[in-house]
Protein backbone atom coordinates (compact mmCIF):
# COMPACT_ATOMS: atom_id res chain seq x y z
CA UNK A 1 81.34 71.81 109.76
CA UNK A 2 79.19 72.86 112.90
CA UNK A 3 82.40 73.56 114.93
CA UNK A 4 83.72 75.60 112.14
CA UNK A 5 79.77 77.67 111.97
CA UNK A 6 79.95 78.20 115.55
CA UNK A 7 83.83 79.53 115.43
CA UNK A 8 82.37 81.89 112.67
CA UNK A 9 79.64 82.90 114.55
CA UNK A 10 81.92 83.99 117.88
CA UNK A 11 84.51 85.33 115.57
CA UNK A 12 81.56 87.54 114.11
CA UNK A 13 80.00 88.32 117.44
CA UNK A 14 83.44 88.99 118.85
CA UNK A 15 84.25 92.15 116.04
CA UNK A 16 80.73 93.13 116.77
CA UNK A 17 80.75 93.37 120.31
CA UNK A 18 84.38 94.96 119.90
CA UNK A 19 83.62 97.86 117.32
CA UNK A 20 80.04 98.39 119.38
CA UNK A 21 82.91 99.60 122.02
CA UNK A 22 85.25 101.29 119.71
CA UNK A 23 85.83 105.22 120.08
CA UNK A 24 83.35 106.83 118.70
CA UNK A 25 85.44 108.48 115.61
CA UNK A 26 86.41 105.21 114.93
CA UNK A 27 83.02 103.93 114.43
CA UNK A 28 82.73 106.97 112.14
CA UNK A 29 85.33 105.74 110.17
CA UNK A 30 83.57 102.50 109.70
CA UNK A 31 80.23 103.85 109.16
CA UNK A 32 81.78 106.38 106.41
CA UNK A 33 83.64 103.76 104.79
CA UNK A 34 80.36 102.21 104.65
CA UNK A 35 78.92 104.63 103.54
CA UNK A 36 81.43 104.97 100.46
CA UNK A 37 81.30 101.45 99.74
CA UNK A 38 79.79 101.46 96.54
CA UNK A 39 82.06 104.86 95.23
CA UNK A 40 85.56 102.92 96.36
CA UNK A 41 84.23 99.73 94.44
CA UNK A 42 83.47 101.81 91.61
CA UNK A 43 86.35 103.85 91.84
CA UNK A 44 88.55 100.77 91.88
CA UNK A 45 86.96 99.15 89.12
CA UNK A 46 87.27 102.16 87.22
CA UNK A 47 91.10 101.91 87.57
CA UNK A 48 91.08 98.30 86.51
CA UNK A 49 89.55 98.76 83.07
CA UNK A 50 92.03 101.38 82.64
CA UNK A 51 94.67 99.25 83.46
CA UNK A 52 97.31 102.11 82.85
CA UNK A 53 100.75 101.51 82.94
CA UNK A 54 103.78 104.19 84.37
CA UNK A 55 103.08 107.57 83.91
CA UNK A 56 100.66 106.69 81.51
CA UNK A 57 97.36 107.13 84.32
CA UNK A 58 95.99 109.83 83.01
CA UNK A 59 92.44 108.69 83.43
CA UNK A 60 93.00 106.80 86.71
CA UNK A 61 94.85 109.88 88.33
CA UNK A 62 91.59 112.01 86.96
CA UNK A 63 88.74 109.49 88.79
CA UNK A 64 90.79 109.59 92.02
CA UNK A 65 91.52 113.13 92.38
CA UNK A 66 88.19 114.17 90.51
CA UNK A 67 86.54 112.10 93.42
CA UNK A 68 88.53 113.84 96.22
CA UNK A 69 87.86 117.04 95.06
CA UNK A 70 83.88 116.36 95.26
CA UNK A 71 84.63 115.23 98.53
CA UNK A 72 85.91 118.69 99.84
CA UNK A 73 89.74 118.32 99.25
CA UNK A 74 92.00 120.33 97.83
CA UNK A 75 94.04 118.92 95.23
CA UNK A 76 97.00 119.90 93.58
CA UNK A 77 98.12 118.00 89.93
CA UNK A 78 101.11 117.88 88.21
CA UNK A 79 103.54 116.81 91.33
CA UNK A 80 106.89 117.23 90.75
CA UNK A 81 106.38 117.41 87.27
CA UNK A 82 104.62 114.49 86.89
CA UNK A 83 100.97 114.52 85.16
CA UNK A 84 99.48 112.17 86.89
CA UNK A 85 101.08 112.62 90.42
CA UNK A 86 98.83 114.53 92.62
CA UNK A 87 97.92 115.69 96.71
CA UNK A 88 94.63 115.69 97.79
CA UNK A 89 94.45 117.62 100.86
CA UNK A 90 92.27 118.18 103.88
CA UNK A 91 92.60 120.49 107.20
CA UNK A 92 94.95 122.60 108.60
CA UNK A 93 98.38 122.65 110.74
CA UNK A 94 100.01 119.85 112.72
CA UNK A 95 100.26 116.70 112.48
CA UNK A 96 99.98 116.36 109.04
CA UNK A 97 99.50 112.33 107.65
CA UNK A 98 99.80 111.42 104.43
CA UNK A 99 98.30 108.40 102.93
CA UNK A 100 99.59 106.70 99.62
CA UNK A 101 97.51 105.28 96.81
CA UNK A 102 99.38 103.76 93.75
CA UNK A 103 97.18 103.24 90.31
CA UNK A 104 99.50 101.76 87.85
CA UNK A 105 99.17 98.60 85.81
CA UNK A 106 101.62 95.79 84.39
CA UNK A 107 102.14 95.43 80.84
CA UNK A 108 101.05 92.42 79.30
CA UNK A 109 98.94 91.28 82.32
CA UNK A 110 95.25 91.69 80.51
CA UNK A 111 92.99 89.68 82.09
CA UNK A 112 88.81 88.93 82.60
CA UNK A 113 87.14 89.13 86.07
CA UNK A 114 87.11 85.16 85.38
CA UNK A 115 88.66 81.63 87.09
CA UNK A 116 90.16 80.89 83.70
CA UNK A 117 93.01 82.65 81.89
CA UNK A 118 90.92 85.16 79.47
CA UNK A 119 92.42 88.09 78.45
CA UNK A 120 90.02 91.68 78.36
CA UNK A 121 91.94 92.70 75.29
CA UNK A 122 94.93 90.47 74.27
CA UNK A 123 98.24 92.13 74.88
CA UNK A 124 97.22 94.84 76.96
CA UNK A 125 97.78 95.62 80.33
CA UNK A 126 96.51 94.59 83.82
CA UNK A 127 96.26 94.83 87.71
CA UNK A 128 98.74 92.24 88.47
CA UNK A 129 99.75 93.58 91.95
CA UNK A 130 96.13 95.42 92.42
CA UNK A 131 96.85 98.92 92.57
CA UNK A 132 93.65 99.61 91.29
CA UNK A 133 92.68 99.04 94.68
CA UNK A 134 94.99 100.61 96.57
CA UNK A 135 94.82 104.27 95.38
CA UNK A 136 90.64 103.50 95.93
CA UNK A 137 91.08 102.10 99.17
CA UNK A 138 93.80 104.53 100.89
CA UNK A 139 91.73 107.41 99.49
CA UNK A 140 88.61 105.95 101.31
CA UNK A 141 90.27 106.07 104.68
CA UNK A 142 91.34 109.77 103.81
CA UNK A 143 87.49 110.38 102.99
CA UNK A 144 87.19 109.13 106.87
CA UNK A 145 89.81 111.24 108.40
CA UNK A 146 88.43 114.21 106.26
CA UNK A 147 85.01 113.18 107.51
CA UNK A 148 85.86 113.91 111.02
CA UNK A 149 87.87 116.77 110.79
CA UNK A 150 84.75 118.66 109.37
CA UNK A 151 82.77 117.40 112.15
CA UNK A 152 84.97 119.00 114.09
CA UNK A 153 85.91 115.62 116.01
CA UNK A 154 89.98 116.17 114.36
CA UNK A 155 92.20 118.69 113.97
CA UNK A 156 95.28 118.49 111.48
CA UNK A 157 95.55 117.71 108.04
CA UNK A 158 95.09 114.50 105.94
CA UNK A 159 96.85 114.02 102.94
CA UNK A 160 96.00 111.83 100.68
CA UNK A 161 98.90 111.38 97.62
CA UNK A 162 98.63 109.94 94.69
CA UNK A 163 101.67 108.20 93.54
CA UNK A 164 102.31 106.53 90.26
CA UNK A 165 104.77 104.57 88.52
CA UNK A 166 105.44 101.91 91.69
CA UNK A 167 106.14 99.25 88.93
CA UNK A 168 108.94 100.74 86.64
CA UNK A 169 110.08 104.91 86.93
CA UNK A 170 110.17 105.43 90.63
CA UNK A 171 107.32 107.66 90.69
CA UNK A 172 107.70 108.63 94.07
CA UNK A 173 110.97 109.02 94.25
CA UNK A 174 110.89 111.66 91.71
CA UNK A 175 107.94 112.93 94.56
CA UNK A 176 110.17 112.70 97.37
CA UNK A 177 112.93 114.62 95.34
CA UNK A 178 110.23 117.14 95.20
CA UNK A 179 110.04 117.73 98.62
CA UNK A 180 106.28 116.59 98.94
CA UNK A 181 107.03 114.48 102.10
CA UNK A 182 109.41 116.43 104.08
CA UNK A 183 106.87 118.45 106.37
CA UNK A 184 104.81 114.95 107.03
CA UNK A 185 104.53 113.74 111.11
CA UNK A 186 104.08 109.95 109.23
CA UNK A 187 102.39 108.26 106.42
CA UNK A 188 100.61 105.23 105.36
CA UNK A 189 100.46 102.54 103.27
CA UNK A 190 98.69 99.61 102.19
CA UNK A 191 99.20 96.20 99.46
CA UNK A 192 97.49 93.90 98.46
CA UNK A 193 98.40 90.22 99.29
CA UNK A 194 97.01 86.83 100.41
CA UNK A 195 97.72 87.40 104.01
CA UNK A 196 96.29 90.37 106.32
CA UNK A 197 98.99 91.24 108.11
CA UNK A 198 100.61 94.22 110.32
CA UNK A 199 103.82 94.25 108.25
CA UNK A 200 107.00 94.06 109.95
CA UNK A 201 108.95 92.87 107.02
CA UNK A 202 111.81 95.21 105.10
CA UNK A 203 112.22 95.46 100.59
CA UNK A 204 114.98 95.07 99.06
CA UNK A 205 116.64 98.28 98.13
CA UNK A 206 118.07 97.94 94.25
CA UNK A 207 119.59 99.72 91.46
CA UNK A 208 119.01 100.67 87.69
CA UNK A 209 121.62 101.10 85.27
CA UNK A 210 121.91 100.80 81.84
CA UNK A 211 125.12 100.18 80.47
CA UNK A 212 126.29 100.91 77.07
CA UNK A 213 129.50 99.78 75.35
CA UNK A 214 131.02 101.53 71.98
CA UNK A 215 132.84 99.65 69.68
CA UNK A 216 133.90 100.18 66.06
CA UNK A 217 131.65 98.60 63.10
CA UNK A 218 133.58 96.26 60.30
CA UNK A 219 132.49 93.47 58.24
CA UNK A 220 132.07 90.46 60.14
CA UNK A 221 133.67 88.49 57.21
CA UNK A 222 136.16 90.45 55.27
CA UNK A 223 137.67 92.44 57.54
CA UNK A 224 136.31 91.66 61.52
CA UNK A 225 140.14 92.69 62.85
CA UNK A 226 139.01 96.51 61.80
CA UNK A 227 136.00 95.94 63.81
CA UNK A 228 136.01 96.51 68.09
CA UNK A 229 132.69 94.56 68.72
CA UNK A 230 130.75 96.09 71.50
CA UNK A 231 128.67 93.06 71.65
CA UNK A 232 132.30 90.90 72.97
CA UNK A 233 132.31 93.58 75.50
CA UNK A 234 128.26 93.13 76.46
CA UNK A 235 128.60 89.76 77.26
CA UNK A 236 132.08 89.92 78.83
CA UNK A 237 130.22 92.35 81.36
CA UNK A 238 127.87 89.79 82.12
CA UNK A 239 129.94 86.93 82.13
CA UNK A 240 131.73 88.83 84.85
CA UNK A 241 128.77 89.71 86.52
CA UNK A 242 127.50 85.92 86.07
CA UNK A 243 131.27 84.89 87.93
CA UNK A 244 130.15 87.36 90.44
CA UNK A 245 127.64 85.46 91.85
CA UNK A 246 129.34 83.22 94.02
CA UNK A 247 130.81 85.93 96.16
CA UNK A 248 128.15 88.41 97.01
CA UNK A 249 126.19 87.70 99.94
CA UNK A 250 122.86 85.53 99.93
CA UNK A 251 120.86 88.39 100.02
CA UNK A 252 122.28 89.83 97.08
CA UNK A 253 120.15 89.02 93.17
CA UNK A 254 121.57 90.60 90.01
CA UNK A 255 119.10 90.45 87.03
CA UNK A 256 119.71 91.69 83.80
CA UNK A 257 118.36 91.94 79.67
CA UNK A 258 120.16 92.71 76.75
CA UNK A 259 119.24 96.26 75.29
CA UNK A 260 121.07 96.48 72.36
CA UNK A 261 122.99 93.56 70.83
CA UNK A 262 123.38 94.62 67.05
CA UNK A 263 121.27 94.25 64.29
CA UNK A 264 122.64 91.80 61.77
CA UNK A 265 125.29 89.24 61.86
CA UNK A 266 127.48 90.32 59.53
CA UNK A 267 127.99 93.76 60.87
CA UNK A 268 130.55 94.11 63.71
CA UNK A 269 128.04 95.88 65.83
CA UNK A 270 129.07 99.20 67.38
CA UNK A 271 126.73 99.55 69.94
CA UNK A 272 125.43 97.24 72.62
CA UNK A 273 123.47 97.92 75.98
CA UNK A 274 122.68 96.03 79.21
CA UNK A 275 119.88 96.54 81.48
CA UNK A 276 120.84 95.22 84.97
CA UNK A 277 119.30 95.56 88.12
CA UNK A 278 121.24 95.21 91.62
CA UNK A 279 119.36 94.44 94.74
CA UNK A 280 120.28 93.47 98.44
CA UNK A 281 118.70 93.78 101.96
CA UNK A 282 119.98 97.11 102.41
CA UNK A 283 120.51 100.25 100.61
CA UNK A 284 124.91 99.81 102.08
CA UNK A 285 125.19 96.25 100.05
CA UNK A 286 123.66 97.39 96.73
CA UNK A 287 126.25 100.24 96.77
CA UNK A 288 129.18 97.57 97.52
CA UNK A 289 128.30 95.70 94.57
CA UNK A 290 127.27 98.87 92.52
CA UNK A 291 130.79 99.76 92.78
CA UNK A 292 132.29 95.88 91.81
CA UNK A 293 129.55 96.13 89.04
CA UNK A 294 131.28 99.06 87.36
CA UNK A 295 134.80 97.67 87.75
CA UNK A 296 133.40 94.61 86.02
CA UNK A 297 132.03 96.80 83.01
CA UNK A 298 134.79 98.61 82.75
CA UNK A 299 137.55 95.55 82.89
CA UNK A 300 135.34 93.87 79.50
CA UNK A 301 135.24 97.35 77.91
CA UNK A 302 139.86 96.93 78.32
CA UNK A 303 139.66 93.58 76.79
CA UNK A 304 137.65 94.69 73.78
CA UNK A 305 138.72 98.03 73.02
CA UNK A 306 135.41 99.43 73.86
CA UNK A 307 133.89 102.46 75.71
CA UNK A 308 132.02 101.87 78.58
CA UNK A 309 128.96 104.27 79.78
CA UNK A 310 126.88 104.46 82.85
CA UNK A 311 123.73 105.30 82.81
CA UNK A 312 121.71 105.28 85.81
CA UNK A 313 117.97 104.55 85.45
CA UNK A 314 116.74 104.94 89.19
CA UNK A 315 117.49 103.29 92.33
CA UNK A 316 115.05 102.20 95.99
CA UNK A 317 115.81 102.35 99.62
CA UNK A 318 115.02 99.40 101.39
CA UNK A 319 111.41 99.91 103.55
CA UNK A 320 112.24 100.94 107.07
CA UNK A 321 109.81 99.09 109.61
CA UNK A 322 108.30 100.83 112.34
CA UNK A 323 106.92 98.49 115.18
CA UNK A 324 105.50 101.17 117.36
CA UNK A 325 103.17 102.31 114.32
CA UNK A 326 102.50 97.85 113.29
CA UNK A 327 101.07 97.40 116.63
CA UNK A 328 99.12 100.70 116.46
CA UNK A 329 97.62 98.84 112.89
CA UNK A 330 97.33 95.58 114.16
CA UNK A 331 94.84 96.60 117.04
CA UNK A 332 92.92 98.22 114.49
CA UNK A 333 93.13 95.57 112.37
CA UNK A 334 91.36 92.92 115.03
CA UNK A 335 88.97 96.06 115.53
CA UNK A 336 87.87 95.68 112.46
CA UNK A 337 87.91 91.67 112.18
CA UNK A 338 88.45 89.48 109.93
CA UNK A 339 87.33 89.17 105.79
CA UNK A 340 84.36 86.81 105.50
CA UNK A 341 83.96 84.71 102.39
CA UNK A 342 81.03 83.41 100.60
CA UNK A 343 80.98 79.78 99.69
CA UNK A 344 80.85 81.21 95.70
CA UNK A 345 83.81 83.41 96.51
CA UNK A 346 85.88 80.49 97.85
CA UNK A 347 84.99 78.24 95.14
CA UNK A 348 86.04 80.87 92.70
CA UNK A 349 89.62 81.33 94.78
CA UNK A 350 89.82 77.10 94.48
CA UNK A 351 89.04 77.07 90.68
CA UNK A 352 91.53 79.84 89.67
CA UNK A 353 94.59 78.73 91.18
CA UNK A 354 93.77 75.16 89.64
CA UNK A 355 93.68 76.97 86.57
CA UNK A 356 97.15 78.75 87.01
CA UNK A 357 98.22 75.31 87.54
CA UNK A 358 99.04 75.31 91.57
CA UNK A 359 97.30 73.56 94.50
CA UNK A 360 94.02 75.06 95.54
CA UNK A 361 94.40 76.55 99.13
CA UNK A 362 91.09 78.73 99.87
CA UNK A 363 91.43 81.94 101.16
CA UNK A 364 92.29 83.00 104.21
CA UNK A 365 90.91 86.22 105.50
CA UNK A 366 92.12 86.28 108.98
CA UNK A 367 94.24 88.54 110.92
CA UNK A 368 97.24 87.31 111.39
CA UNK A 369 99.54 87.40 114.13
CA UNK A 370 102.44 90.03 114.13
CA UNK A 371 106.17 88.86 113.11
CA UNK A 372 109.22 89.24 114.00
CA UNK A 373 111.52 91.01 111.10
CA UNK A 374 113.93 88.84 109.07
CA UNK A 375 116.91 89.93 108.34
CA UNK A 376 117.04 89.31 104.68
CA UNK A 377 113.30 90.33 103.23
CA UNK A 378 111.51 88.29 100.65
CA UNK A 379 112.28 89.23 96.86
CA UNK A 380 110.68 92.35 95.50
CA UNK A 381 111.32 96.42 96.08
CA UNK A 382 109.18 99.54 96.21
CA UNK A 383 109.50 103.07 96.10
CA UNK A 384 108.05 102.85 99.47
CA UNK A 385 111.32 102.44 100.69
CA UNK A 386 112.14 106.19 99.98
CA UNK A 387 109.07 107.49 101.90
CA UNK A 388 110.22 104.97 105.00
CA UNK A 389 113.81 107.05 104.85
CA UNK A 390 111.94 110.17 105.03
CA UNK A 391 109.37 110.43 107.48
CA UNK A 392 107.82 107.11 109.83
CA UNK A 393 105.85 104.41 107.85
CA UNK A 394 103.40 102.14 108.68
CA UNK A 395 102.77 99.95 106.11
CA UNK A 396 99.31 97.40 106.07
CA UNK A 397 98.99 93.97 103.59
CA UNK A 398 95.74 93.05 102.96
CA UNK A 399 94.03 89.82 101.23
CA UNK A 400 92.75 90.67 97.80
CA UNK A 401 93.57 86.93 96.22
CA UNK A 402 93.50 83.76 96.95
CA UNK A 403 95.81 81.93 99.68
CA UNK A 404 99.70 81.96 97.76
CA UNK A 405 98.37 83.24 95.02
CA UNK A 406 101.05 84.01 92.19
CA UNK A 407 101.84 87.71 92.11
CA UNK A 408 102.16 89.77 89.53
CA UNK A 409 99.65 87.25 87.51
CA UNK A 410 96.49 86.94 85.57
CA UNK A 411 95.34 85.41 88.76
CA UNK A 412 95.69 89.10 90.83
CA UNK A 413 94.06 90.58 87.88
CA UNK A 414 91.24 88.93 88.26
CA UNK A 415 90.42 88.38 91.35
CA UNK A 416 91.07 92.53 92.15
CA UNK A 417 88.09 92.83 89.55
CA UNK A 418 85.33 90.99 91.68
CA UNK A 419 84.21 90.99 95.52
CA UNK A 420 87.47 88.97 96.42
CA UNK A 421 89.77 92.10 95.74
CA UNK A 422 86.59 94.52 96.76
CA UNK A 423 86.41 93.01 100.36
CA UNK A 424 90.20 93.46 100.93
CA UNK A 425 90.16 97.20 99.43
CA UNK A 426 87.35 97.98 102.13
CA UNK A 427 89.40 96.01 105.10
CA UNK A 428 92.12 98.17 103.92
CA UNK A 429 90.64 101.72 104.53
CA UNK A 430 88.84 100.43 107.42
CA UNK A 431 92.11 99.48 109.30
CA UNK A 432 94.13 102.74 107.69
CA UNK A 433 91.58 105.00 108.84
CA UNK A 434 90.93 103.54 112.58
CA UNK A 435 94.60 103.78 112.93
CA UNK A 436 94.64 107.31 111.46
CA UNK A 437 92.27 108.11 114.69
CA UNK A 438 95.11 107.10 116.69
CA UNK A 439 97.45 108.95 115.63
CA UNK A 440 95.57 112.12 115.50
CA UNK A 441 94.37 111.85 118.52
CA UNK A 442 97.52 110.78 120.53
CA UNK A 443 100.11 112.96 120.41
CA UNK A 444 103.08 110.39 122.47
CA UNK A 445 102.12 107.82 120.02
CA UNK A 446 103.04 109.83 117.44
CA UNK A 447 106.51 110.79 119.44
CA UNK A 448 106.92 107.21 119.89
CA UNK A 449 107.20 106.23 116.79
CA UNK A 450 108.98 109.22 115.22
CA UNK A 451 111.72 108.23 118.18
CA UNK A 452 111.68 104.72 116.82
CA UNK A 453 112.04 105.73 113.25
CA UNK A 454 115.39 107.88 114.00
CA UNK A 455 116.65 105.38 116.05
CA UNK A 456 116.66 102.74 113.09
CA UNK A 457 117.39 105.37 110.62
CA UNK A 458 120.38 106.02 112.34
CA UNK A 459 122.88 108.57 110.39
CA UNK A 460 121.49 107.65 106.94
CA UNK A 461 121.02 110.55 105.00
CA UNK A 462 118.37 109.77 101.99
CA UNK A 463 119.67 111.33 98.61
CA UNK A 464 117.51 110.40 95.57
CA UNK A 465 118.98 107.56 93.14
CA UNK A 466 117.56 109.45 90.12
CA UNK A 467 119.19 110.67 86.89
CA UNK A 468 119.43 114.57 86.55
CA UNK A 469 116.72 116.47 85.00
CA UNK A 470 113.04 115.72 84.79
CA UNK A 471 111.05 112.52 85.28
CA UNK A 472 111.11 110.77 82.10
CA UNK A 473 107.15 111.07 81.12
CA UNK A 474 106.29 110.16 77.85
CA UNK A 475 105.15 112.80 75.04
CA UNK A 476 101.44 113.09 74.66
């Protein structure tokens, strides 16, 4: 235990000594972060009892941008007609960096600020991937950046966007459509995780579609050879698609939910629907298997004397990596140092993940060393991606749970409503904004990494996977 104290106590000295000799905008950053530290708690707390899910953040979108705009932004709603997408803006001219903040919930996540599985209101919603903090946390760094350029210490403009519907919709895809992005030098990101890392690692890109087979209705018992059941046809698809599996790539996951499936048993149903969602390492493979997909669909729709539809819910680009920008973050990220627990706060991290059922690992609030990129990511996709396809991204995780904590979880919930998830939001905007400084200031960083990012974009040409016409916001 004394050899741990004492590595502590360097490891404290060590940031200490190391911001004491930080530019000094970046110790503005830190000292207006600071400064804000109680408003971004509040802010993200805010967002949590709301617990809004996609394109239903109509009070979370108002405390964000409400909060910008008393901070001397200008802010623009309705983005790309979207209610609760909106720009907060700051400055003037080139470069122009956007920040992202994401505010929606999960459904059916509802959880207490509590080590043991309590929900706040039973079958609501909940912060299972903590974007409550997020949109608080990126808009604190933009508070920063904005800071400075009124000083007269920056020139350029911030942007600060607020971007819902990460979970389900595509929200910023339906942005990016919009053109929001286009004139953007870079942007930045953040997520919350159990590791603080520089990330180097790519999404998976992935595919919506619903698709809906019509049949002909009879009576299941006196006369089912009038009938053309959609339903055969359904699960034909899928028993295709299930065959499937063994020659796609590794890389590749198919999911999928029945929509539609009839309504009683003696009715040859008519109509039947299946959700299904296609996802590989890169944008190219989904396509390949898009295109088997539909061949599949099609073949069941033969054998039952069926109509097959396609309906295309939305699709996401895999996240291009920029390692020029990572390193940029990861200095900033040792600037800043690593997220100290309390003994209460570690207990608290031990007893929930007990309580979820899994070992108890602490929490680990270090920085951790940058990695090389895999070539097949980890499951999971994000809208992200889109924004990576348009203009460079540098992309941050930060520790807001405990050490492998489950995500997605009553466990995220919970901790992103207590100090845990508060001391990761602030590491967050302290790192974003630091780096932000950077790439103001530095003009060849910025052409650095804008070469890197056409170099791996390579002739890609981004096109929106989106349905025509509007986004699909529900009616008031």
């Amino acid at each position: 235990m004394r050899t741990t104290g004492l590595f502590l106590l360097l490891s404290i000295c060590t940031v200490a000594f190391s911001q004491q000799n930080a530019s000094l905008n970046k110790q503005a950053v830190l000292r207006s972060i600071q400064k804000h530290e109680q408003a971004l708690i509040g802010l993200s707390d805010q967002v949590w009892g709301f617990a809004e899910i996609a394109m239903r953040e109509h009070q979370s979108a108002k405390v964000l941008a409400d909060y910008a705009e008393k901070q001397g932004f200008r802010v623009t709603k309705n983005i790309a007609e979207i209610p609760t997408a909106f720009i907060a803006e700051y400055g003037s001219g080139k470069p122009i960096i956007g920040i992202l903040g994401e505010f929606d919930a999960l459904p059916g996540l509802s959880q207490k600020a509590s080590s043991q599985k309590e929900a706040l209101q039973a079958g609501a919603a909940g912060h299972g991937c903590g974007h409550n903090m997020f949109g608080a946390g990126s808009l604190g760094a933009a508070i920063a950046i904005k800071e400075l350029m009124a000083a007269g210490k920056l020139k350029g403009t911030i942007r600060f966007y607020g971007t819902p519907a990460e979970e389900d919709l595509a929200g910023k895809v339906y942005m990016a459509r919009a053109g929001v992005f286009n004139d953007l030098d870079m942007s930045l990101d953040w997520h919350p995780h159990y590791e603080n890392l520089a990330n180097m690692q790519s999404s998976q890109a992935v595919v919506s579609y619903t698709v809906k087979f019509k049949g002909k209705s009879a009576h299941a018992a006196a006369d089912p050879w009038n009938g053309k059941s959609a339903l055969d046809a359904a699960e034909l698809f899928n028993i295709g698609m299930n065959f499937m599996r063994e020659h796609v790539k590794p890389s590749v996951r198919i999911h999928y939910v029945y929509k539609q499936a009839g309504n009683v048993p003696n009715v040859i149903p008519d109509e039947a629907s299946v959700w299904i969602w296609i996802r590989d390492s890169k944008r190219s493979g989904v396509a390949a298997v898009e295109a088997r997909m539909k061949e599949v669909a099609k073949g069941a729709a033969m054998m039952t004397g069926t109509e097959v539809d396609f309906q295309m819910e939305n699709g996401l680009y895999e996240l291009l990596v920029n390692e020029t920008g990572a390193k940029t973050l990861y200095q900033n990220m040792q600037l800043v140092g690593p997220i100290q627990y309390t003994a209460e706060e570690i207990r608290f991290a031990n007893e929930i993940m007990r309580a979820y059922g899994d070992s108890a690992r602490g929490i680990d609030g270090s920085v951790k060393p940058m990695e090389q990129t895999r070539p097949d990511p980890d499951g999971g996709s994000t809208d992200v991606g889109d924004i990576s396809y348009i203009v460079p991204e540098i992309t941050l995780n930060a520790v807001t749970a405990p050490y492998k904590a489950p995500w997605h979880s009553w466990v995220v919930v919970a901790c992103g409503g207590m100090s845990i998830g508060h001391k990761g939001m602030l590491f967050a905007a302290k790192s974003l904004g630091t780096t932000m400084v950077d790439l103001f200031e530095n003009e060849q960083l910025r052409k650095d990494i804008r070469a890197e990012f056409l170099k791996r974009k390579g002739n890609e040409v981004w096109k929106a996977m989106l349905p025509d016409g509007p986004p699909p916001v529900p009616k008031q």
